[in-house]
Each structure stands twice: as C-alpha cells, then as structure tokens.
C-alpha atoms as a PDB file:
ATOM      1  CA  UNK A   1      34.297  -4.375  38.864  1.00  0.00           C
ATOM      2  CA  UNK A   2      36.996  -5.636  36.390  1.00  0.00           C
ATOM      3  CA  UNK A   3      37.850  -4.847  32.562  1.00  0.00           C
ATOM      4  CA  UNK A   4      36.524  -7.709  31.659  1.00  0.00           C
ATOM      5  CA  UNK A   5      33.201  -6.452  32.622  1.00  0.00           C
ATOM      6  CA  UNK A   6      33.169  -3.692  30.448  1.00  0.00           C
ATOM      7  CA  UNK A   7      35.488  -4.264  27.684  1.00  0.00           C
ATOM      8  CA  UNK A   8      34.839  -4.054  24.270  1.00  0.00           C
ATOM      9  CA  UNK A   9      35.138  -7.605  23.061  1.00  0.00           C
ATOM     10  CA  UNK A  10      36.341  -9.261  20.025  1.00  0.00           C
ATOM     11  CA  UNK A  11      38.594  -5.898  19.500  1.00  0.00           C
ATOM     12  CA  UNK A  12      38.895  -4.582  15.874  1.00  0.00           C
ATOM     13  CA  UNK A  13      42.526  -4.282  15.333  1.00  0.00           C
ATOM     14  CA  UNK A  14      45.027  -3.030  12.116  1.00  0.00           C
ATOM     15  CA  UNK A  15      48.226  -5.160  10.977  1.00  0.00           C
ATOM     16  CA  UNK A  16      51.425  -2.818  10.789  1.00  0.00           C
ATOM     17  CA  UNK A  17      51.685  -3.435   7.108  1.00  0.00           C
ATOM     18  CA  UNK A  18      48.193  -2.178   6.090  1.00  0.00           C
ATOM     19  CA  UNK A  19      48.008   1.505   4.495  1.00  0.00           C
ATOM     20  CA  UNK A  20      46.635   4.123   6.496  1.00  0.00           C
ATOM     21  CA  UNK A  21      43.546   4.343   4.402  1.00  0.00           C
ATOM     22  CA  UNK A  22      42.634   0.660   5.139  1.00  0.00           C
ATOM     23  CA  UNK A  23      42.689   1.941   8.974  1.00  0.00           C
ATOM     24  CA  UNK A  24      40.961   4.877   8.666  1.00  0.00           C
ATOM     25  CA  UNK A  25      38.293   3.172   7.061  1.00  0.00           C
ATOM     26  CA  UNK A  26      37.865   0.702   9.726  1.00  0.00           C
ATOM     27  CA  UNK A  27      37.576   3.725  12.306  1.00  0.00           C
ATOM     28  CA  UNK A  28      35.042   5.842  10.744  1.00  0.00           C
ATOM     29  CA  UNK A  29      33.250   2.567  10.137  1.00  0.00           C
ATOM     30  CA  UNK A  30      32.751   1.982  13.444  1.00  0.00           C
ATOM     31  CA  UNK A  31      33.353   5.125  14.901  1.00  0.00           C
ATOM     32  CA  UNK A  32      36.209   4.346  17.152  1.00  0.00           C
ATOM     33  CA  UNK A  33      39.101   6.869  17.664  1.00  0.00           C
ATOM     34  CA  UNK A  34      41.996   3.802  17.790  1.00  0.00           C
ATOM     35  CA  UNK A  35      43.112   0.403  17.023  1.00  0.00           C
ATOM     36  CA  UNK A  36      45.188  -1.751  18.646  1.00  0.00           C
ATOM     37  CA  UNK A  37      48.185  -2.575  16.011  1.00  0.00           C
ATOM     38  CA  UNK A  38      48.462  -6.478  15.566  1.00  0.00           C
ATOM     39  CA  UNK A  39      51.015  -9.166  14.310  1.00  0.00           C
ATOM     40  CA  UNK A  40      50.381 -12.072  12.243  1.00  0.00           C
ATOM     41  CA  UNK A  41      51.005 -13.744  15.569  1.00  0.00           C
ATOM     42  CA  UNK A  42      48.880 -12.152  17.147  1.00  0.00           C
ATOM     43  CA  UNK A  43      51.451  -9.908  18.855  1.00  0.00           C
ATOM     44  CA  UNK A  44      51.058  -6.213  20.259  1.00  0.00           C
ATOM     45  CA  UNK A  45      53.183  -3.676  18.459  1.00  0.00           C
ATOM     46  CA  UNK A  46      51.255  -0.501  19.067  1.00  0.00           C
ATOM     47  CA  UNK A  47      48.187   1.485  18.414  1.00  0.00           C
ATOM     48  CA  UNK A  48      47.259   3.613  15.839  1.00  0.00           C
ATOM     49  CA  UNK A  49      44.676   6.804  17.300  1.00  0.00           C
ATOM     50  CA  UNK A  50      43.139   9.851  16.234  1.00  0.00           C
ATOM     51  CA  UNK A  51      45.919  11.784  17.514  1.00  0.00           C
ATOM     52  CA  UNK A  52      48.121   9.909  15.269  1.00  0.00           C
ATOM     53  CA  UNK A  53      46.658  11.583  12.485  1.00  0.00           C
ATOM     54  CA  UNK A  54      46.262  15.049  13.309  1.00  0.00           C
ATOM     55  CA  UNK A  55      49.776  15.797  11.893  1.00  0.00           C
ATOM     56  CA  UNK A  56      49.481  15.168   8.205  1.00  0.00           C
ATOM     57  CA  UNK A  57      50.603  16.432   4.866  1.00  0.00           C
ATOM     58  CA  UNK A  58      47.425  16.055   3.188  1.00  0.00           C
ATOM     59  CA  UNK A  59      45.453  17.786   6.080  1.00  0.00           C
ATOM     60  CA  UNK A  60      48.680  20.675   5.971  1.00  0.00           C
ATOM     61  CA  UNK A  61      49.333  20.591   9.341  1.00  0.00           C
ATOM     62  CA  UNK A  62      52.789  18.973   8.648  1.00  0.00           C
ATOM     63  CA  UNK A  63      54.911  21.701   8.723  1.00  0.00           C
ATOM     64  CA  UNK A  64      57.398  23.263  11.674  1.00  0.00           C
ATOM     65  CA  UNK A  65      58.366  26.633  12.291  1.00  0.00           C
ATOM     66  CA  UNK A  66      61.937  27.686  11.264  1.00  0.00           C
ATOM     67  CA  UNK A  67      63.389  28.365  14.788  1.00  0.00           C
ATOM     68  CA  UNK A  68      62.191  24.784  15.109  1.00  0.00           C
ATOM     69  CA  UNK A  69      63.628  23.410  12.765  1.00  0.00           C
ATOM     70  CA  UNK A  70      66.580  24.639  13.671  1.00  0.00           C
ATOM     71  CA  UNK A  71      67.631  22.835  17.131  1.00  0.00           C
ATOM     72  CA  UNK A  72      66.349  19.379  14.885  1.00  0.00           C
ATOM     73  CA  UNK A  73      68.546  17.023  14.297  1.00  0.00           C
ATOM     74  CA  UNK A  74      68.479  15.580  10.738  1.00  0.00           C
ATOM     75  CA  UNK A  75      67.210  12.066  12.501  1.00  0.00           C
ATOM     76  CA  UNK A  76      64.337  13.846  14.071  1.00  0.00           C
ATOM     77  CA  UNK A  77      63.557  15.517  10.865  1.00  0.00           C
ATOM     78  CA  UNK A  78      63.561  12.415   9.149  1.00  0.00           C
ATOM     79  CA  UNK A  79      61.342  10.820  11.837  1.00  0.00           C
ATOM     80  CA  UNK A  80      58.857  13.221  11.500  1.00  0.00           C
ATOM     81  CA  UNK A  81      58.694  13.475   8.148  1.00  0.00           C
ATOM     82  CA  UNK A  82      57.897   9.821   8.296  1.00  0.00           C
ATOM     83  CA  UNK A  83      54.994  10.018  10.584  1.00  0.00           C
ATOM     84  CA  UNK A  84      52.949  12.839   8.401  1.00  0.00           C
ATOM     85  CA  UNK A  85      53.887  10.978   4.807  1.00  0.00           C
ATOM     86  CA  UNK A  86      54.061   7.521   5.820  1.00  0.00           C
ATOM     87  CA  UNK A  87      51.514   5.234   4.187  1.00  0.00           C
ATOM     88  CA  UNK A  88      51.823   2.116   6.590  1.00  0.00           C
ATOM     89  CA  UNK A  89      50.436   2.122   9.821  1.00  0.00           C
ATOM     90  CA  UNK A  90      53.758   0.677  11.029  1.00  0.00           C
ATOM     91  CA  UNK A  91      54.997   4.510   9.962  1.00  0.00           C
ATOM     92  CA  UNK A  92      52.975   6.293  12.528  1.00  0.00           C
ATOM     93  CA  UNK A  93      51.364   4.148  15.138  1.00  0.00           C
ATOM     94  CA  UNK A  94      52.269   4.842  18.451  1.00  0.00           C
ATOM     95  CA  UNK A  95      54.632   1.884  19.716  1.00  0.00           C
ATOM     96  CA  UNK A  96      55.195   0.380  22.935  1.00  0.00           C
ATOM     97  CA  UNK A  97      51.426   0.832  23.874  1.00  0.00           C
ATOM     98  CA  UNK A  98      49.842   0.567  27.340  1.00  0.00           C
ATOM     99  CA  UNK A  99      47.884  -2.343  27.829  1.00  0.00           C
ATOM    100  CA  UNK A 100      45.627  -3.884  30.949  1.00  0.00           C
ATOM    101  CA  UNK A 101      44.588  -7.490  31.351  1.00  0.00           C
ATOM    102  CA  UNK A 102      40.860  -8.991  31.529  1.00  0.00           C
ATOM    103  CA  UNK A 103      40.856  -9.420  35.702  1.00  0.00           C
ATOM    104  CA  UNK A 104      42.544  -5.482  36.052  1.00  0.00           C
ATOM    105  CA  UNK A 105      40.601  -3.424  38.377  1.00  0.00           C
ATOM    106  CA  UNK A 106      38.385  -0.757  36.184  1.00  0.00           C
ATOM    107  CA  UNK A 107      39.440   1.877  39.054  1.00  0.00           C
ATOM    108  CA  UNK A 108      43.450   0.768  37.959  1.00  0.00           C
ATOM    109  CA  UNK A 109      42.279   0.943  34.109  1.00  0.00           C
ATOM    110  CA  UNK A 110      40.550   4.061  34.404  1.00  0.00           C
ATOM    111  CA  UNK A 111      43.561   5.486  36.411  1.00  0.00           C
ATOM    112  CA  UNK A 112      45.664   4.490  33.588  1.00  0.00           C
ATOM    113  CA  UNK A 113      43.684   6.290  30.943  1.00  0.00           C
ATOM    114  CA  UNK A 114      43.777   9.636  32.705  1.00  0.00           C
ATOM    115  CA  UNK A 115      47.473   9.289  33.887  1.00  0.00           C
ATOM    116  CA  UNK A 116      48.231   8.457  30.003  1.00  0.00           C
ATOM    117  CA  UNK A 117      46.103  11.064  28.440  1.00  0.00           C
ATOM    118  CA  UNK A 118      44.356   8.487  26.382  1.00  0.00           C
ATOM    119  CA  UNK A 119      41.143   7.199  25.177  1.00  0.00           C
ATOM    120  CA  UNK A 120      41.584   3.465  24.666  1.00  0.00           C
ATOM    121  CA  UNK A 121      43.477   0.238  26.743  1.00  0.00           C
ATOM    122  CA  UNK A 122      44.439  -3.017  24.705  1.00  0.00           C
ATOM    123  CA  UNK A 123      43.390  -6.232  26.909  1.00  0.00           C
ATOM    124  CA  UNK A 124      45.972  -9.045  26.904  1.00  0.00           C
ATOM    125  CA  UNK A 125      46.060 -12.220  28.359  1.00  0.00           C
ATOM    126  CA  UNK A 126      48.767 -14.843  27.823  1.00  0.00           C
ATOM    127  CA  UNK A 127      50.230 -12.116  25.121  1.00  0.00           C
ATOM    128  CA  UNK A 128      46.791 -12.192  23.332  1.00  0.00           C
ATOM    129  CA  UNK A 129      44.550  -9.458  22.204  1.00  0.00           C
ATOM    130  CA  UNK A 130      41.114 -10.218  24.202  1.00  0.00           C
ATOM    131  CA  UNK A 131      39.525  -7.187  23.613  1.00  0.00           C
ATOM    132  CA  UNK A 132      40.152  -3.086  24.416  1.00  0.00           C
ATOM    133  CA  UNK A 133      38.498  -0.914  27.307  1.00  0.00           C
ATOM    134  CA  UNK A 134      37.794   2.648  26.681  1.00  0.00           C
ATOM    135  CA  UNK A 135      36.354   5.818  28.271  1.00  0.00           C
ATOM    136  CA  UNK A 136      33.214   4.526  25.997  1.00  0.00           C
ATOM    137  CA  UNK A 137      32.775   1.608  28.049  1.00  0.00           C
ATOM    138  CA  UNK A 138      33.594   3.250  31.612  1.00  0.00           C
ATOM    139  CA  UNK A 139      30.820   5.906  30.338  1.00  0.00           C
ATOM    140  CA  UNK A 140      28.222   2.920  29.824  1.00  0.00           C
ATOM    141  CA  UNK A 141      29.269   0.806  32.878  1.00  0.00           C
ATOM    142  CA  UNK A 142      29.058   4.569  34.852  1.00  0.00           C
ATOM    143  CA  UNK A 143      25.298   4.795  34.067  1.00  0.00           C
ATOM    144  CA  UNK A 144      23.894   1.734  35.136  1.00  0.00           C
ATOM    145  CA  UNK A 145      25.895   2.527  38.558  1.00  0.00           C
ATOM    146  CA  UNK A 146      24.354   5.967  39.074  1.00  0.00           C
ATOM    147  CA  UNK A 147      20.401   4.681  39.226  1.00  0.00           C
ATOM    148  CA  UNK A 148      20.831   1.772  39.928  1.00  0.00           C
ATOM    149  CA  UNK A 149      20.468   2.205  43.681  1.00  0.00           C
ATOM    150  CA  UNK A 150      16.792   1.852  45.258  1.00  0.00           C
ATOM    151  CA  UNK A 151      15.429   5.114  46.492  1.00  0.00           C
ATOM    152  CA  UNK A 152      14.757   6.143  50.261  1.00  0.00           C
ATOM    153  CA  UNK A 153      11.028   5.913  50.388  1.00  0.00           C
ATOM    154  CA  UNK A 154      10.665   8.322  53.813  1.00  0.00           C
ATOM    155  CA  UNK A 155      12.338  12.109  54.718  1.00  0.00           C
ATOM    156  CA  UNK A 156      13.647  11.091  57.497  1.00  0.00           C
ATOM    157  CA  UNK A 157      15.627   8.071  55.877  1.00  0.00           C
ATOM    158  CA  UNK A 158      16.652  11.085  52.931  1.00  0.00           C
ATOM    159  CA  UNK A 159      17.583  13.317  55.976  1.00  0.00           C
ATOM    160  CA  UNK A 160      19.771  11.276  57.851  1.00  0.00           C
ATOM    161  CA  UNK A 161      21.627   9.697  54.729  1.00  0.00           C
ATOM    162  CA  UNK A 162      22.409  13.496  53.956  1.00  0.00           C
ATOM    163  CA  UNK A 163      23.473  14.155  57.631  1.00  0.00           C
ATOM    164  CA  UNK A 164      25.826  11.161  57.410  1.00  0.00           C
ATOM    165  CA  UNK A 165      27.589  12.280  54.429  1.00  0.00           C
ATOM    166  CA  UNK A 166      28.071  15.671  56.008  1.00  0.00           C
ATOM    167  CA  UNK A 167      29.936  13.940  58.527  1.00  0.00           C
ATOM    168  CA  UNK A 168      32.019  11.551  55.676  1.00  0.00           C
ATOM    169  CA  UNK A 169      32.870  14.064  53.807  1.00  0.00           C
ATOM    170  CA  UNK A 170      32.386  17.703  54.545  1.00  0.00           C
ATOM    171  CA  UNK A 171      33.692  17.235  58.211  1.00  0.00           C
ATOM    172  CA  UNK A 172      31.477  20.228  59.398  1.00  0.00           C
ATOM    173  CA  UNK A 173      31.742  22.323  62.374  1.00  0.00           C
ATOM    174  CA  UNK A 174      32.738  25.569  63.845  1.00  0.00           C
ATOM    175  CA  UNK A 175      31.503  28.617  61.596  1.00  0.00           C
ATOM    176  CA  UNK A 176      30.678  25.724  58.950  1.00  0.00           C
ATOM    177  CA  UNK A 177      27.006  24.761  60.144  1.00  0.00           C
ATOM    178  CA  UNK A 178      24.245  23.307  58.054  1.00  0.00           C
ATOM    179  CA  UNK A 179      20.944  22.764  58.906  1.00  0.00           C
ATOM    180  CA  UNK A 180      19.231  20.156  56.888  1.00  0.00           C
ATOM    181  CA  UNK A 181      15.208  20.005  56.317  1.00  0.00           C
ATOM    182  CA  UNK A 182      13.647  17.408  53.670  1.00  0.00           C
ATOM    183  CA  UNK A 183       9.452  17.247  53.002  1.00  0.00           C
ATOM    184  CA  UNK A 184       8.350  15.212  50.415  1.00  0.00           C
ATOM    185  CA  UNK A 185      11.649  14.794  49.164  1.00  0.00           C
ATOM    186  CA  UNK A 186      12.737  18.756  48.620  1.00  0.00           C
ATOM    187  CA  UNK A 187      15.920  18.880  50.876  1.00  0.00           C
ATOM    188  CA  UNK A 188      15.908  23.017  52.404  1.00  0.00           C
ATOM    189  CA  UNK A 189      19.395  23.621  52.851  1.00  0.00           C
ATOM    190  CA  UNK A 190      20.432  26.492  55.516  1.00  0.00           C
ATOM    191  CA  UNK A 191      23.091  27.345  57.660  1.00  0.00           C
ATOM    192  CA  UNK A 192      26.301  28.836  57.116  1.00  0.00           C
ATOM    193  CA  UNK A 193      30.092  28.196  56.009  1.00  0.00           C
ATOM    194  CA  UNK A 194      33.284  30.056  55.717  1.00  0.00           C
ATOM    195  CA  UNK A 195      34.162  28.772  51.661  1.00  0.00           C
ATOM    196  CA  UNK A 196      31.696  29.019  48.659  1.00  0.00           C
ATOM    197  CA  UNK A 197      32.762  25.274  47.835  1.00  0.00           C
ATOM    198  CA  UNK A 198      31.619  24.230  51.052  1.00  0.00           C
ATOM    199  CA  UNK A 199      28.082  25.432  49.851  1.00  0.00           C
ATOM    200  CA  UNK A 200      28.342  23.622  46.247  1.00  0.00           C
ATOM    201  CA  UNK A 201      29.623  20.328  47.963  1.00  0.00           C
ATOM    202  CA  UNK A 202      26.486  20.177  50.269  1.00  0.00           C
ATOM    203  CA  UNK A 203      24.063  20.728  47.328  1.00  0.00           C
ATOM    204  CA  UNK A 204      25.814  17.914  45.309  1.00  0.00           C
ATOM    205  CA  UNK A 205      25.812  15.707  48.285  1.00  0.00           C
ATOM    206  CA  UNK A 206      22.335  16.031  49.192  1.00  0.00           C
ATOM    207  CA  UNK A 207      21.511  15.710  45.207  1.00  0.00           C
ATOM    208  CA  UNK A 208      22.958  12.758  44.847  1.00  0.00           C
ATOM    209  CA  UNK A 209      20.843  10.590  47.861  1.00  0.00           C
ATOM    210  CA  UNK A 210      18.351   8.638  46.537  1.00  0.00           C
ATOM    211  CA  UNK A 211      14.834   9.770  46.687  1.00  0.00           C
ATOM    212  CA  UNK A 212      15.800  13.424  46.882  1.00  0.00           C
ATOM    213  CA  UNK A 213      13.362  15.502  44.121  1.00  0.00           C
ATOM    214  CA  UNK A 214      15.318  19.126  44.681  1.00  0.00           C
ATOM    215  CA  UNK A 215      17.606  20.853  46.805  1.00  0.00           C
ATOM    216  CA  UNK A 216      16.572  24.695  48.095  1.00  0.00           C
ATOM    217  CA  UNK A 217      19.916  26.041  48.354  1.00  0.00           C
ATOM    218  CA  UNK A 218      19.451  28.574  51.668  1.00  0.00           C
ATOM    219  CA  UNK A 219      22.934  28.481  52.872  1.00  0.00           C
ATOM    220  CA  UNK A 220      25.004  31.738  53.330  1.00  0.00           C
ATOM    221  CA  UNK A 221      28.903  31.494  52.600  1.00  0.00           C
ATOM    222  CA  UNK A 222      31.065  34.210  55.120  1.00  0.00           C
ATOM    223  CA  UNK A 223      33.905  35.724  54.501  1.00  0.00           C
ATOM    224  CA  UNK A 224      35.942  34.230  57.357  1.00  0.00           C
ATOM    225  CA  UNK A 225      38.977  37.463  57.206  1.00  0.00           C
ATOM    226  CA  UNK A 226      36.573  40.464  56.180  1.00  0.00           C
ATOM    227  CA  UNK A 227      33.377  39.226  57.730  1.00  0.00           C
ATOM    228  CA  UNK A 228      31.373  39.767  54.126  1.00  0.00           C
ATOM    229  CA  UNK A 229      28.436  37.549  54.055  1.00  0.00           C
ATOM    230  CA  UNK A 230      27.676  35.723  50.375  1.00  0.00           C
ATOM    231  CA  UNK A 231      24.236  35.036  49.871  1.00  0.00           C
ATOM    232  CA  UNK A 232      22.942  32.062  48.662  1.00  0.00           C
ATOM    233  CA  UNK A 233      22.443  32.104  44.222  1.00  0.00           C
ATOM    234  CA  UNK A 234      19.054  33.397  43.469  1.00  0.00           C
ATOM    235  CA  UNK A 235      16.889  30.896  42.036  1.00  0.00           C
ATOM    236  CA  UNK A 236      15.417  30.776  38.706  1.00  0.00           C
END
C-alpha cells in the first residue's frame, strides 16, 4: 500500500502571510490538528500544528521560569517571544517540514510519523502539494485491513493457523508448551511457559485468526528461578 492510497486529497493548506486567526479557523472548521504552510507558488515552507499553538500569550502559557531565562540569549528570547505574540503564521509555523511523496510506502510514512513525533505528512510531487497523510488516514486504511480477511469456516483449519503462528512467532519449546484445543470456534488454551508475556502473546495470537469466537485462557506461567507457578487470570 502507498500514500497515495490513503492520503487526504486536495490538502487544505495556510499562506505564511495569513494571521493566525484565519488558520485557526480553517482547523476547527474541519477539525484537523495542522496545515501544510504554502507559497503563492505553490512552494512548501512549513506547517503550522496544534503544538504550534500551545505556547501563547493569550492562552498564558507564554512565560519562562527565571533560572531559564537566565542561560537565554537575547536572540532566543527574541525568538520566542515571536512565536507566542506573532500574528502571521510565517511567525510560528514550524519550518523545514517533513514531507513524503504520492508512491512512498505507507509502512515508510507511518515510520516517519512515529520517528518525528507527529500527526500529519505533506505529499509532494514535482515540488507540488498533492495532498497530506495522517495518523487519521492510517487509522481508516487500518480498519478495512483488520476484517477484511475471510474467516476459517472449520476448527481444525482455526487450530492449525494458531499452531503455525506459535511456530512464527512465539518459537515455543522447552518449559514453554502450549496445548491448543478449538470447538466451535472457542480456542482452550493450556499448557505452560516460563514469562507472563508468553501467555498474553498466545491469547492475542489465537484472537486474532479468523473465525475464532473466544479464547479460554488455561495456561499457567512458572517462575523459571523460584519454581512459583502463576495461574492463569480468573475469568469474569
């Protein structure tokens, strides 16, 4: 799947000369938490979020502490007191944004977001706003992928899918044994295994097969060093 799959597309975007108002506006409006920051040309000169805004003179969340203040350098003062006065966007966007194109991966785009700590990716191509991807649109594109998958119609199909992603991913064996039952699609979970995670992992794997109704969580979790045996959570 790329970006262009998902992304949000025509983008709403801000010029750097509108006021902050005129941009706040346009994100309550449509209830976005940033906008990508173009030129007259069409050119990318930053994005304006949320976060931007946190720090502002009207809200009172401007000020500094003195011990701050006092390793500041009068340029860094003055920047700042630019960014929670300013009444451009060009005063307090955040420049030199990120961006992705149309044919990115989503995998690469949503690795970007999380490795950025943000919520929103302008799209170029050939320099050219096409459209923004955000954790919004991963969320919607997510959904579809998690039913969309045709259910195993038989136990025995259910019980062998969960057996083989034992062996993907839990790479059981030794003291880590478990014993996998399925009627009528309730998977009965027993065995044991030396780490309490081991235990969650093999409920969520067996969960997430298709077809499966509930998982009876009998497995017991052992202390490998003391010997102390966990029982399984009581059901409700």
């Amino acid at each position: 799947m790329q970006v262009k799959d998902v992304m949000t597309s025509p983008a709403i975007c801000v010029a750097p000369t509108q006021s902050i108002m005129d941009a706040i506006r346009l994100m309550v409006a449509h209830k976005i938490s940033g906008l990508p920051v173009i030129t007259e040309k069409g050119q990318l000169v930053g994005i304006l979020t949320e976060g931007d805004l946190m720090r502002r003179s009207e809200l009172e969340t401007a000020g500094h502490s003195w011990l701050g203040d006092l390793f500041r350098s009068p340029g860094h003062k003055a920047e700042d007191y630019v960014h929670t006065h300013g009444r451009k966007v060009a005063d307090i966007m955040s420049q030199r944004p990120v961006s992705v194109g149309p044919e990115t991966p989503l995998r690469d785009a949503i690795a970007t977001l999380m490795l950025h700590h943000i919520r929103r990716l302008p799209v170029m191509k050939n320099d050219q706003l096409v459209g923004v991807v955000s954790r919004g649109d991963v969320l919607r594109a997510l959904l579809p992928l998690m039913s969309g998958a045709p259910a195993l119609s038989d136990d025995q199909s259910i019980r062998q899918s969960i057996l083989k992603e034992y062996q993907a991913v839990l790479h059981l064996g030794g003291r880590n044994t478990i014993n996998v039952d399925v009627r009528n699609g309730v998977v009965d979970l027993d065995g044991t295994v030396t780490d309490e995670r081991l235990r969650t992992a093999a409920r969520v794997a067996a969960e997430n097969v298709k077809g499966v109704v509930s998982v009876v969580d009998h497995i017991t979790c052992i202390d490998p060093f003391a010997g102390v045996t966990i029982p399984p959570p009581s059901l409700p």
